[in-house]
N, C-alpha and C. Protein backbone atom coordinates (compact mmCIF):
# COMPACT_ATOMS: atom_id res chain seq x y z
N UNK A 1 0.80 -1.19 0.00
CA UNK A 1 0.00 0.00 0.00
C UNK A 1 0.84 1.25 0.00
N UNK A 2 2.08 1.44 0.85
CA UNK A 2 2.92 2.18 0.72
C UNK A 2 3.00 2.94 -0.82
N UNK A 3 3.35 3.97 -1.61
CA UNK A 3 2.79 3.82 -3.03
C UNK A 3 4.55 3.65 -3.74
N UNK A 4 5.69 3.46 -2.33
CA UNK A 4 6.61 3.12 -3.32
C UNK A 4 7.07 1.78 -2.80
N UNK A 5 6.07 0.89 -1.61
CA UNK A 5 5.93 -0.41 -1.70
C UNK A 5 6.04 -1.63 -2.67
N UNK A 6 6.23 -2.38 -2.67
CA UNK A 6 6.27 -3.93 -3.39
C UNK A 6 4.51 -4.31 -3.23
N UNK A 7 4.35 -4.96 -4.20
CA UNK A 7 2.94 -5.42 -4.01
C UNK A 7 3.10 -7.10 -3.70
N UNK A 8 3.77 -7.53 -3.08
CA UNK A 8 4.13 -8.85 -2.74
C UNK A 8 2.97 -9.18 -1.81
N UNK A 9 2.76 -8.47 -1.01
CA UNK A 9 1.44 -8.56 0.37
C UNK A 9 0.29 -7.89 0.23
N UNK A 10 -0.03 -7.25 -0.93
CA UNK A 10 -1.42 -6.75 -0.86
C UNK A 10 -2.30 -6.80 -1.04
N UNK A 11 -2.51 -8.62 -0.81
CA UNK A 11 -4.35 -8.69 -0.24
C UNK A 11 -4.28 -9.50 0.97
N UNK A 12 -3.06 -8.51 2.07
CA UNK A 12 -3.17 -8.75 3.10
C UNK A 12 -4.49 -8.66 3.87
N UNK A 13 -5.40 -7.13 3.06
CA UNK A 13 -6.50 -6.77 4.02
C UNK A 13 -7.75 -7.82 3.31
N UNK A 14 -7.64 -8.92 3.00
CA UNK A 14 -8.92 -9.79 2.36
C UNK A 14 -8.99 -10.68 3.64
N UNK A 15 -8.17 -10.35 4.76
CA UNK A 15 -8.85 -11.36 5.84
C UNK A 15 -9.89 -11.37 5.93
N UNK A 16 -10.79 -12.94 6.39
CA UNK A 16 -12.25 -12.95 6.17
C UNK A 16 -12.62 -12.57 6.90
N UNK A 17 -12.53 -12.22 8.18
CA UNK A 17 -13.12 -11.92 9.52
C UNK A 17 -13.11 -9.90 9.51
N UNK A 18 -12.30 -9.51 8.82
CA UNK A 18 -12.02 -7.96 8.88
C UNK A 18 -13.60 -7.35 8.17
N UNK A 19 -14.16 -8.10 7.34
CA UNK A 19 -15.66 -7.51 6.57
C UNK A 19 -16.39 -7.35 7.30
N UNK A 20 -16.88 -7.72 8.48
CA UNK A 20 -17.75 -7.59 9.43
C UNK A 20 -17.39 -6.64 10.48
N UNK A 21 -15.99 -6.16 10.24
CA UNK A 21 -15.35 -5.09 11.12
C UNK A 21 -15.55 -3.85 10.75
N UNK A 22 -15.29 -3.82 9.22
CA UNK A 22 -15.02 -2.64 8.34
C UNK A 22 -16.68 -2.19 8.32
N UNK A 23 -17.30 -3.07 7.60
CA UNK A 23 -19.11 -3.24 7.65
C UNK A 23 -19.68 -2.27 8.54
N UNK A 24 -18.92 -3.05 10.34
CA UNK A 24 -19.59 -2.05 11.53
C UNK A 24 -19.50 -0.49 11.47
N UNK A 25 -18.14 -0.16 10.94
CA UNK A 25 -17.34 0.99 11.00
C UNK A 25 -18.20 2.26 10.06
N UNK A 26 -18.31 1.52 8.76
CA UNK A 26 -19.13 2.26 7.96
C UNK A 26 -20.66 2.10 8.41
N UNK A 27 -21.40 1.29 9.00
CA UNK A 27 -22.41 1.57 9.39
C UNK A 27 -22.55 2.91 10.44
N UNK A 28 -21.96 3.23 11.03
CA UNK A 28 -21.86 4.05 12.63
C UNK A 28 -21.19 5.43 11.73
N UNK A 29 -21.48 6.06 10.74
CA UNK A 29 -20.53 6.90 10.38
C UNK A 29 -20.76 8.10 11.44
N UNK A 30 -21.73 8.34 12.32
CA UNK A 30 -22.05 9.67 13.35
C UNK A 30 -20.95 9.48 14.28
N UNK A 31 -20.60 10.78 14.55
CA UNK A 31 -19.24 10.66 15.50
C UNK A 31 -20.00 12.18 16.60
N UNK A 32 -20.26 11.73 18.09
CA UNK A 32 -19.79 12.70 18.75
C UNK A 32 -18.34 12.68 19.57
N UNK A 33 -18.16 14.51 19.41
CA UNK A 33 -17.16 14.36 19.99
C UNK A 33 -17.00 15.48 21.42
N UNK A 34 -16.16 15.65 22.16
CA UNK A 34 -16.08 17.03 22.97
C UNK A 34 -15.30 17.75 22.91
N UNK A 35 -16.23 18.83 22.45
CA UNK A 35 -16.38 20.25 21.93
C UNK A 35 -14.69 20.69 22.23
N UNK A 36 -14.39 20.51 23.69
CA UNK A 36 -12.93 21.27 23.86
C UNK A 36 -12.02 20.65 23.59
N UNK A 37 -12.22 18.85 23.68
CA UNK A 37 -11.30 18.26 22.54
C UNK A 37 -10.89 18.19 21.31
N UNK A 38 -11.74 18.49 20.51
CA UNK A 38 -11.62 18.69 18.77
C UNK A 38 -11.49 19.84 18.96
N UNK A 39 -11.56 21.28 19.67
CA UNK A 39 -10.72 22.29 19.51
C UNK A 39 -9.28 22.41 19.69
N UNK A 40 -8.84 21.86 20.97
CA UNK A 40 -7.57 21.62 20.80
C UNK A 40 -7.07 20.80 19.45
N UNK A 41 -7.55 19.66 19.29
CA UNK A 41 -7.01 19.01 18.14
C UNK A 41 -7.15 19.68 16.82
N UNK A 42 -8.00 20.33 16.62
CA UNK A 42 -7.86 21.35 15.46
C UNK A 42 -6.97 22.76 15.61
N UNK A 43 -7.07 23.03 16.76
CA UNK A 43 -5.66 24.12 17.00
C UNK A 43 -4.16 23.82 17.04
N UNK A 44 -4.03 22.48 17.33
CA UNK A 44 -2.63 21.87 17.36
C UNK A 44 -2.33 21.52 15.91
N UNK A 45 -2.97 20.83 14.87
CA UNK A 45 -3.12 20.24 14.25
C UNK A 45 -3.34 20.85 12.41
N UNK A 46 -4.64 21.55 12.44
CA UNK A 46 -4.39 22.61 11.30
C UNK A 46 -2.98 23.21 11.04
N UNK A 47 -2.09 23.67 11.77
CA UNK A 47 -1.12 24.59 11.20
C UNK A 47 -0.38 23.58 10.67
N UNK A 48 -0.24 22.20 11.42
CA UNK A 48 0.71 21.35 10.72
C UNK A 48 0.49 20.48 9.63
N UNK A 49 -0.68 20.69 9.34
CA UNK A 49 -1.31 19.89 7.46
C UNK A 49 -1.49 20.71 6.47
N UNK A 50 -1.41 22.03 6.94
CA UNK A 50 -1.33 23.24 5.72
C UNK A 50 0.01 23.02 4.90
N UNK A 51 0.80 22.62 5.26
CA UNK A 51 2.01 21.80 3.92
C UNK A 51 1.81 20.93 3.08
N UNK A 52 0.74 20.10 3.63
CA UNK A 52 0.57 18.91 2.75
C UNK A 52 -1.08 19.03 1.77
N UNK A 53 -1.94 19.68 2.86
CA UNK A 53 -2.84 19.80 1.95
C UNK A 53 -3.54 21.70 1.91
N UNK A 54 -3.27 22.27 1.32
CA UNK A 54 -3.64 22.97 0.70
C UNK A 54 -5.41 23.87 0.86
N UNK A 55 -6.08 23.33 0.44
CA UNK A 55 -7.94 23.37 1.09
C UNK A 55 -8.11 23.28 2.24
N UNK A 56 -8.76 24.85 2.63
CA UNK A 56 -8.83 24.22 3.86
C UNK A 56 -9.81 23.86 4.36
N UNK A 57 -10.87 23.65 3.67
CA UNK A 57 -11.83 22.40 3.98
C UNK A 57 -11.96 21.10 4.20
N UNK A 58 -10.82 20.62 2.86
CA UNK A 58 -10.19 19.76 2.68
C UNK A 58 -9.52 19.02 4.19
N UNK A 59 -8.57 20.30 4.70
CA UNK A 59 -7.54 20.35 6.05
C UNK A 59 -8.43 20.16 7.38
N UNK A 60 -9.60 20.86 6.93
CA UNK A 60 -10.60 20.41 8.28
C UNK A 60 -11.29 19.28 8.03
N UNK A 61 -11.96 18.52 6.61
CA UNK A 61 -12.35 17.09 6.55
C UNK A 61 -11.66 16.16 7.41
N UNK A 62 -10.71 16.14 7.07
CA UNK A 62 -9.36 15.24 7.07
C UNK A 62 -9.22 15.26 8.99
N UNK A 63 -9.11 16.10 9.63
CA UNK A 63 -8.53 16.47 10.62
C UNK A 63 -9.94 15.83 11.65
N UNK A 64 -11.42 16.59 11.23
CA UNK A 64 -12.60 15.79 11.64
C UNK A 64 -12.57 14.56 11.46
N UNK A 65 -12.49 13.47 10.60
CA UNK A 65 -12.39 12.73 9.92
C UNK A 65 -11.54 11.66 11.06
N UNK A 66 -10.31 11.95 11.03
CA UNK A 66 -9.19 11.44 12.02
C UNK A 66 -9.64 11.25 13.43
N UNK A 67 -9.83 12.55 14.09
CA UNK A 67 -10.20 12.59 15.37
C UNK A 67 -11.56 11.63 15.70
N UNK A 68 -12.62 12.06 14.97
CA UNK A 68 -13.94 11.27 15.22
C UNK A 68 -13.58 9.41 15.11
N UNK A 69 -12.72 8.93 14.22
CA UNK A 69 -12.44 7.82 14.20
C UNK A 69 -12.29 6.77 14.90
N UNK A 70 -10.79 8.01 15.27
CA UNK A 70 -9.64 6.95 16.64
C UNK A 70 -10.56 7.15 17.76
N UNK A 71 -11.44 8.06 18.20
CA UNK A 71 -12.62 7.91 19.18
C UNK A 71 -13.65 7.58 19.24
N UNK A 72 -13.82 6.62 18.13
CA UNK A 72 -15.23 5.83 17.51
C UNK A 72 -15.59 5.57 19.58
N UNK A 73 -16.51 5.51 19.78
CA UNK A 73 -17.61 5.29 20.71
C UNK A 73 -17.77 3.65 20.94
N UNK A 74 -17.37 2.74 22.02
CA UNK A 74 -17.72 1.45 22.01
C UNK A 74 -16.64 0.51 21.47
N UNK A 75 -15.39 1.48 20.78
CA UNK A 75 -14.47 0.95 20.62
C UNK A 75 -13.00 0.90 20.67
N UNK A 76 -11.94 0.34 20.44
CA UNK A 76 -10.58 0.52 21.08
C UNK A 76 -10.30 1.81 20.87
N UNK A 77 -9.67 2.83 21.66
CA UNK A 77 -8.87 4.48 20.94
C UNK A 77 -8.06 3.79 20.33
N UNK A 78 -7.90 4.93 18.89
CA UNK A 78 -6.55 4.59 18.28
C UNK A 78 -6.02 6.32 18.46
N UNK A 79 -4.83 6.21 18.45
CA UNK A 79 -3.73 7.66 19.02
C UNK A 79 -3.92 7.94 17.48
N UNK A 80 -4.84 9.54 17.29
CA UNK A 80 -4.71 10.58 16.80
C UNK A 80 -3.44 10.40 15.84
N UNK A 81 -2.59 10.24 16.21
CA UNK A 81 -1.59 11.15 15.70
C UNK A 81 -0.88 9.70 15.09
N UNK A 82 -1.25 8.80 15.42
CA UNK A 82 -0.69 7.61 14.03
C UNK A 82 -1.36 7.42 13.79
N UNK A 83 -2.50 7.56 13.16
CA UNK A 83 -3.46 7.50 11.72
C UNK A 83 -3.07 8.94 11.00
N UNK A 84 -2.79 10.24 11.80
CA UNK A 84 -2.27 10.82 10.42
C UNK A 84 -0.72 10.52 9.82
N UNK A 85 0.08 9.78 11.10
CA UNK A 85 1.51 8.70 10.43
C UNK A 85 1.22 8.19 9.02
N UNK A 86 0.17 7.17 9.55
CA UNK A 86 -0.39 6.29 8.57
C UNK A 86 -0.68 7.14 7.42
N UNK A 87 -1.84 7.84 7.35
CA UNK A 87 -1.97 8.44 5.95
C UNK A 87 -0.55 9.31 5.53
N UNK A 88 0.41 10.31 6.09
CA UNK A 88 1.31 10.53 5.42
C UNK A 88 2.01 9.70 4.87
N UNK A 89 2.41 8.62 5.13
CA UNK A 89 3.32 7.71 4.79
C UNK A 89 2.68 7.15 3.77
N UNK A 90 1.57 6.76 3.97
CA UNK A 90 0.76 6.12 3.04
C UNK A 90 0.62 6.92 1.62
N UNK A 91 -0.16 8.33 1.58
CA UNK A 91 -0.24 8.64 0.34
C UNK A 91 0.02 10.12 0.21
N UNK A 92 0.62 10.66 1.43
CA UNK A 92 1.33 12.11 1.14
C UNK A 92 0.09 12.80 1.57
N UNK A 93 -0.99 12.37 2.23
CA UNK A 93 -2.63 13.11 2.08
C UNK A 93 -2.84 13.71 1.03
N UNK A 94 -3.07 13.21 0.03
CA UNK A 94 -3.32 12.89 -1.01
C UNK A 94 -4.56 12.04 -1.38
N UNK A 95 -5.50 12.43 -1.35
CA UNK A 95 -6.62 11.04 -1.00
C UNK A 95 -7.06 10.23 -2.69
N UNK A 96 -6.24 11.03 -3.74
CA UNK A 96 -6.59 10.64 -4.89
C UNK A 96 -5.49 9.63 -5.22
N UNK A 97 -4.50 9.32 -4.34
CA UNK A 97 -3.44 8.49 -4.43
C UNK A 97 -4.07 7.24 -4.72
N UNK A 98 -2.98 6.58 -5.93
CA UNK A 98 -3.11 4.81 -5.98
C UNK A 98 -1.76 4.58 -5.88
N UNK A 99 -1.84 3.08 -5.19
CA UNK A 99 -0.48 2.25 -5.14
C UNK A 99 -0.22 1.75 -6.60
N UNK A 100 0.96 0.95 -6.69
CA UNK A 100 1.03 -0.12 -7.39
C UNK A 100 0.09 -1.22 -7.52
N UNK A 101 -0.40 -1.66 -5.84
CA UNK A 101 -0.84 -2.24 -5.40
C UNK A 101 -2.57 -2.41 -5.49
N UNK A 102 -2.81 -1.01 -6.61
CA UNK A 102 -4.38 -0.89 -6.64
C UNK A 102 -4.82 -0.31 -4.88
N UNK A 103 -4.17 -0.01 -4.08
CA UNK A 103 -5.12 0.46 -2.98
C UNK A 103 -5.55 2.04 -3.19
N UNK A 104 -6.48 2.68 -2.82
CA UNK A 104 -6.81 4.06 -3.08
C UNK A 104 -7.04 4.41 -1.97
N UNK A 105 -6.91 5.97 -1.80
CA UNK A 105 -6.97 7.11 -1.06
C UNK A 105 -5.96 7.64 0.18
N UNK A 106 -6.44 8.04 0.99
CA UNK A 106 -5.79 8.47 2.34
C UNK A 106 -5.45 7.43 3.20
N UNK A 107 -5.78 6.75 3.90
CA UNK A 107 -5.31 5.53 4.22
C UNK A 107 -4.77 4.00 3.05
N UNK A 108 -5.22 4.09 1.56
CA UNK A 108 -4.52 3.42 0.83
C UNK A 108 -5.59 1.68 1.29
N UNK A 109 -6.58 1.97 1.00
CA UNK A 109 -8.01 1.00 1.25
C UNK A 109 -7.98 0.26 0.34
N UNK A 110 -7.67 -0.77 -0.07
CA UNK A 110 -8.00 -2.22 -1.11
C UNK A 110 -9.23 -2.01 -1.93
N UNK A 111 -9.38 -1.58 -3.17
CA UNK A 111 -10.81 -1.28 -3.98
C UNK A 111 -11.42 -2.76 -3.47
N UNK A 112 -11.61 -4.01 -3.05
CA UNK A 112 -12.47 -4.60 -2.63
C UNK A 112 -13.40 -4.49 -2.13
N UNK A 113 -12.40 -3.48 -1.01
CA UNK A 113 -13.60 -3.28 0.00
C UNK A 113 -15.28 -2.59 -0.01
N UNK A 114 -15.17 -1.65 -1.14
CA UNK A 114 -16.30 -1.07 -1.26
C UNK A 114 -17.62 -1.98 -1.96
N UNK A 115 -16.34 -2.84 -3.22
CA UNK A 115 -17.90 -4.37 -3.38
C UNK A 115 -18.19 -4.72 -2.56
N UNK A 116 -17.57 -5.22 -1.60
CA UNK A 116 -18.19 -5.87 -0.36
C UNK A 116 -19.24 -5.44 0.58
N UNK A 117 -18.88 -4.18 0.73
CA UNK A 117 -20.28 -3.51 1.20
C UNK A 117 -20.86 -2.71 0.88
N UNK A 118 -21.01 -3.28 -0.59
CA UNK A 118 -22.18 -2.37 -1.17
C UNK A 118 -22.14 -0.95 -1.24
N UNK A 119 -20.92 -0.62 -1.63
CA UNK A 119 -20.59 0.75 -1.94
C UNK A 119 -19.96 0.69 -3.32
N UNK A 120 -19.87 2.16 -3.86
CA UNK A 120 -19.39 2.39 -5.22
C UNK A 120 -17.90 2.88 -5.03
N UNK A 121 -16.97 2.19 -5.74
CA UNK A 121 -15.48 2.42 -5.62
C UNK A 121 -14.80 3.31 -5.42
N UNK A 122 -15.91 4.44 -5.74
CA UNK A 122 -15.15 6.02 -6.23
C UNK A 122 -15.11 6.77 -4.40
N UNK A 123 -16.52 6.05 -4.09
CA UNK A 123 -15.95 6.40 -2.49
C UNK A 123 -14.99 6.37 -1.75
N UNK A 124 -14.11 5.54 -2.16
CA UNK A 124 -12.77 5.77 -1.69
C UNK A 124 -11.87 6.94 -1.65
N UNK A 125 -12.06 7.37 -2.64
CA UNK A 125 -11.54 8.63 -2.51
C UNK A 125 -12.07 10.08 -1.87
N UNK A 126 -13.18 9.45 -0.95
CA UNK A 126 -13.85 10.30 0.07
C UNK A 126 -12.96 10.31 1.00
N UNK A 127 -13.17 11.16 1.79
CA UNK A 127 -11.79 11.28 3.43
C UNK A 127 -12.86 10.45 4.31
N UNK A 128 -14.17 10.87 4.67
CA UNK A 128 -14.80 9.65 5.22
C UNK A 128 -15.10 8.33 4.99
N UNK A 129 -15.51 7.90 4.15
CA UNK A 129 -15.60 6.34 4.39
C UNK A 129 -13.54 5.63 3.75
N UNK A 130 -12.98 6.46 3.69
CA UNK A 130 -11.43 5.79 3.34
C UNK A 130 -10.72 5.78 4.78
N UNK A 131 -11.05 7.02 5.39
CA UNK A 131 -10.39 7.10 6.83
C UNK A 131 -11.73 5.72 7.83
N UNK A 132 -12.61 5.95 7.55
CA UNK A 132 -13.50 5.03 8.97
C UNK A 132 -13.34 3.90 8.35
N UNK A 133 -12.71 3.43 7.04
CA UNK A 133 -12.39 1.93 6.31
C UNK A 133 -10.92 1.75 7.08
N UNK A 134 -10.19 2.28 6.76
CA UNK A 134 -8.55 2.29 7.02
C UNK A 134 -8.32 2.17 8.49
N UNK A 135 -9.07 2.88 9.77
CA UNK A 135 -8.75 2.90 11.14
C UNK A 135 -9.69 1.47 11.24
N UNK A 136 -10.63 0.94 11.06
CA UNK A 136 -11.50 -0.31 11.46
C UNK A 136 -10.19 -1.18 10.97
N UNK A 137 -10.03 -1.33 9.65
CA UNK A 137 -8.80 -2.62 9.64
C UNK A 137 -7.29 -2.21 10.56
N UNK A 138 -7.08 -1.05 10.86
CA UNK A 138 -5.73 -0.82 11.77
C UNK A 138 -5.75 -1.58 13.51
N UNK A 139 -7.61 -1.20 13.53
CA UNK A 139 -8.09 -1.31 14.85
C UNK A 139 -7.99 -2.59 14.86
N UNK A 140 -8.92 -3.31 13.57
CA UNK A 140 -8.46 -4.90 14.06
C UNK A 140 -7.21 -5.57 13.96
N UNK A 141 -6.20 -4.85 13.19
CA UNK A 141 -4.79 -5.75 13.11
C UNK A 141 -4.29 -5.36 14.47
N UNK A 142 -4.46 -4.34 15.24
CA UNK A 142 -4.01 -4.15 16.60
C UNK A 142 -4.73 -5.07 17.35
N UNK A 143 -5.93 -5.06 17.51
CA UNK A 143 -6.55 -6.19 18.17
C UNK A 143 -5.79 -7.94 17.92
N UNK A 144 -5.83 -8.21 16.95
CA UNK A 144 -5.25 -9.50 16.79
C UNK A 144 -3.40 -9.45 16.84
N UNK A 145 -2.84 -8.42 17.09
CA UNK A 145 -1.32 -8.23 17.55
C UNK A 145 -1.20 -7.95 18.73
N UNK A 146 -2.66 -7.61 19.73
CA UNK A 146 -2.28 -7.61 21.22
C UNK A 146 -2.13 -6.26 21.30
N UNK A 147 -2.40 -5.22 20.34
CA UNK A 147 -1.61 -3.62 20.85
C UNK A 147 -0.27 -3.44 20.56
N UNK A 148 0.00 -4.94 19.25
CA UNK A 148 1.77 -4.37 19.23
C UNK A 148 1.92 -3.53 17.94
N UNK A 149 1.85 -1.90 18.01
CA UNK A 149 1.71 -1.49 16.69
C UNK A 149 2.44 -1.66 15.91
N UNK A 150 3.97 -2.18 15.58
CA UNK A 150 5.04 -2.76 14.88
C UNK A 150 4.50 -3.53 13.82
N UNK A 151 4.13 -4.31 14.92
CA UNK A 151 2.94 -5.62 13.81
C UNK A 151 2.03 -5.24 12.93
N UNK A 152 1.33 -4.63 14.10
CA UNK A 152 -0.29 -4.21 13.37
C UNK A 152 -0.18 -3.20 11.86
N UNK A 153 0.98 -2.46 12.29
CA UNK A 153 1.08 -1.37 11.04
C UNK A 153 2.11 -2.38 9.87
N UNK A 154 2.79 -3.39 10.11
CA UNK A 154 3.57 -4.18 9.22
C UNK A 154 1.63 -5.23 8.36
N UNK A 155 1.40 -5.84 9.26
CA UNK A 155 -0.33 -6.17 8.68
C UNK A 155 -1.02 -5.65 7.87
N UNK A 156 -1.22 -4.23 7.77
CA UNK A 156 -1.99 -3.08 7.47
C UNK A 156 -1.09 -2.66 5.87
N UNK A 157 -0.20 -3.26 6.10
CA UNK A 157 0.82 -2.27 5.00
C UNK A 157 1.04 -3.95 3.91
N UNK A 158 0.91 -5.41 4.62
CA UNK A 158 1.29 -6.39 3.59
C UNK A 158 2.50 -6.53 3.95
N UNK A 159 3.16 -6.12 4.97
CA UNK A 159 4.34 -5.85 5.03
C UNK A 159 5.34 -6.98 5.94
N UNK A 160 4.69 -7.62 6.45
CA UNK A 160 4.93 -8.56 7.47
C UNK A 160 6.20 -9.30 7.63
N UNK A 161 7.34 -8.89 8.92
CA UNK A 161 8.05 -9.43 9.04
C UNK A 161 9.45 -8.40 8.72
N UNK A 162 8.52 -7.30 8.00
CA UNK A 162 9.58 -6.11 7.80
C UNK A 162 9.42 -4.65 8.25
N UNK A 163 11.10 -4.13 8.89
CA UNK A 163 10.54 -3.17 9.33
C UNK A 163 10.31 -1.65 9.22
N UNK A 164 10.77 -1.62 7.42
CA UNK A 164 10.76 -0.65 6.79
C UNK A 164 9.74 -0.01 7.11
N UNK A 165 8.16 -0.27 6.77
CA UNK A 165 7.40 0.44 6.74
C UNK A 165 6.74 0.66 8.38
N UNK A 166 6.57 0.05 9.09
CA UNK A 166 6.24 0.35 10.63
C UNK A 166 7.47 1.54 11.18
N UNK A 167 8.59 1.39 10.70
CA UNK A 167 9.51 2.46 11.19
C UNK A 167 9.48 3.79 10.91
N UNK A 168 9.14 3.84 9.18
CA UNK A 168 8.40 5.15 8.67
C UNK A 168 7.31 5.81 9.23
N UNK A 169 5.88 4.77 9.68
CA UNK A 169 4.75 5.71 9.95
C UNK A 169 5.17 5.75 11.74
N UNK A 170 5.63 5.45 12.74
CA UNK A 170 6.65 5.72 13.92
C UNK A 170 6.92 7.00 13.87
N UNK A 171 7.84 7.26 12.55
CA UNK A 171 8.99 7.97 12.99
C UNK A 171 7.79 9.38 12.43
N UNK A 172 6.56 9.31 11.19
CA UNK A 172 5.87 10.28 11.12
C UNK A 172 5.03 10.26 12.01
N UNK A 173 4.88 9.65 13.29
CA UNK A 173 3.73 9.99 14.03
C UNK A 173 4.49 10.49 15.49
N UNK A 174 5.64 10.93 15.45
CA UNK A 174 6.29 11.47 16.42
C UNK A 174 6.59 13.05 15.75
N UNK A 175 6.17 13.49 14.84
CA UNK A 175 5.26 14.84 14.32
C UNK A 175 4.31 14.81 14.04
N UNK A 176 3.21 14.04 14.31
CA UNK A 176 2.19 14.58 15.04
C UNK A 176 1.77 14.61 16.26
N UNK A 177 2.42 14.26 16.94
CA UNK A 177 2.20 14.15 18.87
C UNK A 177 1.52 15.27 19.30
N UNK A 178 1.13 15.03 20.53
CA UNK A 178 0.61 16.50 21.46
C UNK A 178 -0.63 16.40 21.22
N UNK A 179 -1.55 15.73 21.00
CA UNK A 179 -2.88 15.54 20.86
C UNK A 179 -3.46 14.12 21.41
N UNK A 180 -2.52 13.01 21.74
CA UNK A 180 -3.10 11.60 21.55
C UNK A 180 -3.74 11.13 22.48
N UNK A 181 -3.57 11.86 24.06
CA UNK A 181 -4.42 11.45 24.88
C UNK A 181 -5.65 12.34 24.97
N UNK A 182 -6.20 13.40 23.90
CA UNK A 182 -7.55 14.09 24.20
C UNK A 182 -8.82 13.11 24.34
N UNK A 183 -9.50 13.02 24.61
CA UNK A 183 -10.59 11.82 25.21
C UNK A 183 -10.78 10.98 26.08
N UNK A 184 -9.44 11.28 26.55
CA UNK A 184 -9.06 9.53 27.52
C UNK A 184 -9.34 10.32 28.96
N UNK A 185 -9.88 9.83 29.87
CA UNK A 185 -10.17 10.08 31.02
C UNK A 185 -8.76 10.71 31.87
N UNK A 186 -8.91 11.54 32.97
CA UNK A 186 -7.64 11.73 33.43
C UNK A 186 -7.03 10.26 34.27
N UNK A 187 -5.98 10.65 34.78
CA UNK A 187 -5.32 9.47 34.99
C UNK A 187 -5.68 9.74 37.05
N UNK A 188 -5.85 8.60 37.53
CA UNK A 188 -6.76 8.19 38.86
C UNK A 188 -5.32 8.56 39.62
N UNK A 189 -5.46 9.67 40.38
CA UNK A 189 -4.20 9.52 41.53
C UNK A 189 -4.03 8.94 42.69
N UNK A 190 -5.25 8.78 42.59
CA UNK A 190 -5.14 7.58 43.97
C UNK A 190 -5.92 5.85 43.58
N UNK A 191 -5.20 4.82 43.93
CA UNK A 191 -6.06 3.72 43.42
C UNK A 191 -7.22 3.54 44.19
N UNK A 192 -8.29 2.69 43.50
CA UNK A 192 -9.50 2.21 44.24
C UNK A 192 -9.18 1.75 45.49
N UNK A 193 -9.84 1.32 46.42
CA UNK A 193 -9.83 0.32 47.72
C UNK A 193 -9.99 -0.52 46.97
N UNK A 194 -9.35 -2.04 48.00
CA UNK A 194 -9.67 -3.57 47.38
C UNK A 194 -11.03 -3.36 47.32
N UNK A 195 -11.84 -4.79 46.43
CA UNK A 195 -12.74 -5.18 46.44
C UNK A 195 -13.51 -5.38 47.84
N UNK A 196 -12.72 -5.74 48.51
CA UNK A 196 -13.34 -6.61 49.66
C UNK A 196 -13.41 -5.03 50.91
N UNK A 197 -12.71 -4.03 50.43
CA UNK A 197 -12.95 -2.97 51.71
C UNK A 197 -13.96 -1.66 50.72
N UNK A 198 -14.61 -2.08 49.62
CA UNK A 198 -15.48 -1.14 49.07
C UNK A 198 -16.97 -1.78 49.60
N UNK A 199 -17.61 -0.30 50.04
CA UNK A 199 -19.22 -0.44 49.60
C UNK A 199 -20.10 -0.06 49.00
């Protein structure tokens, strides 16, 4: 998927079990979010995609798009700031990008996927259903790697076993930092009581 990748692995994402993942993802496309979180993340965040993309509608799709994702509701967080790794590395945000490999858009989505659920191909090159396609299969290759993103992003890419491409979207998602814990509850400074001394 990478677009100066090998196509040796790319119908990594035809796992059978991932259609019923991707399926859920695009069903649920409503995202709430809070209000002072997606401000910060759009204040941190806009100044640093105005290099790559240009529109700034475009710059706010993309940026909505991301955030609402990795905080899908009911399901694992994915950190902000490596899914936009992922798409730089992937297609420059560029959402009209193709691989070698036939994958299209911003995350670099397998044209399969849209036969499969009954969508028309060209959607891919939407920032919504390519980004809520692309984080559902990231979410599940993390799920089935345990949280080891090395893996999960070597999975995602066909890449397996190498660590070219997990090292690239790493090393781009350590420019985008400073946003990845917005949503997550604060952290408990004191622990619970045992079980047995709560009532």
């Amino acid at each position: 998927m990478l677009l100066t990748g090998s196509v040796a692995y790319a119908d990594q994402q035809r796992d059978p079990e991932l259609k019923a993942v991707v399926q859920h993802a695009i069903g649920e496309a409503e995202c709430f979010t809070d209000h002072y979180d997606s401000a910060v993340w759009y204040t941190l965040m806009e100044p640093r995609l105005r290099r790559s993309v240009k529109d700034k509608d475009e710059r706010l799709d993309i940026l909505k798009q991301v955030y609402c994702e990795t905080h899908r509701a009911g399901q694992t967080r994915l950190p902000p700031g490596l899914i936009m790794g992922v798409i730089e590395v992937e297609s420059r945000f560029d959402r009209y990008a193709v691989s070698s490999a036939a994958a299209v858009g911003l995350m670099q989505v397998m044209p399969f996927w849209p036969e499969r659920l009954g969508m028309r191909r060209y959607e891919l090159v939407r920032i919504a259903p390519n980004i809520r396609m692309g984080c559902a299969i990231l979410r599940f290759y993390l799920q089935y790697e345990h949280n080891d993103v090395r893996k999960a992003l070597a999975r995602y890419n066909g890449s397996i076993g190498r660590r070219d491409y997990p090292d690239k979207v790493i090393y781009a998602w350590t420019r985008w930092n400073g946003a990845d814990d917005l949503g997550f509850p604060p952290l408990q400074t004191r622990l619970p009581p045992p079980p047995h001394q709560q009532q």
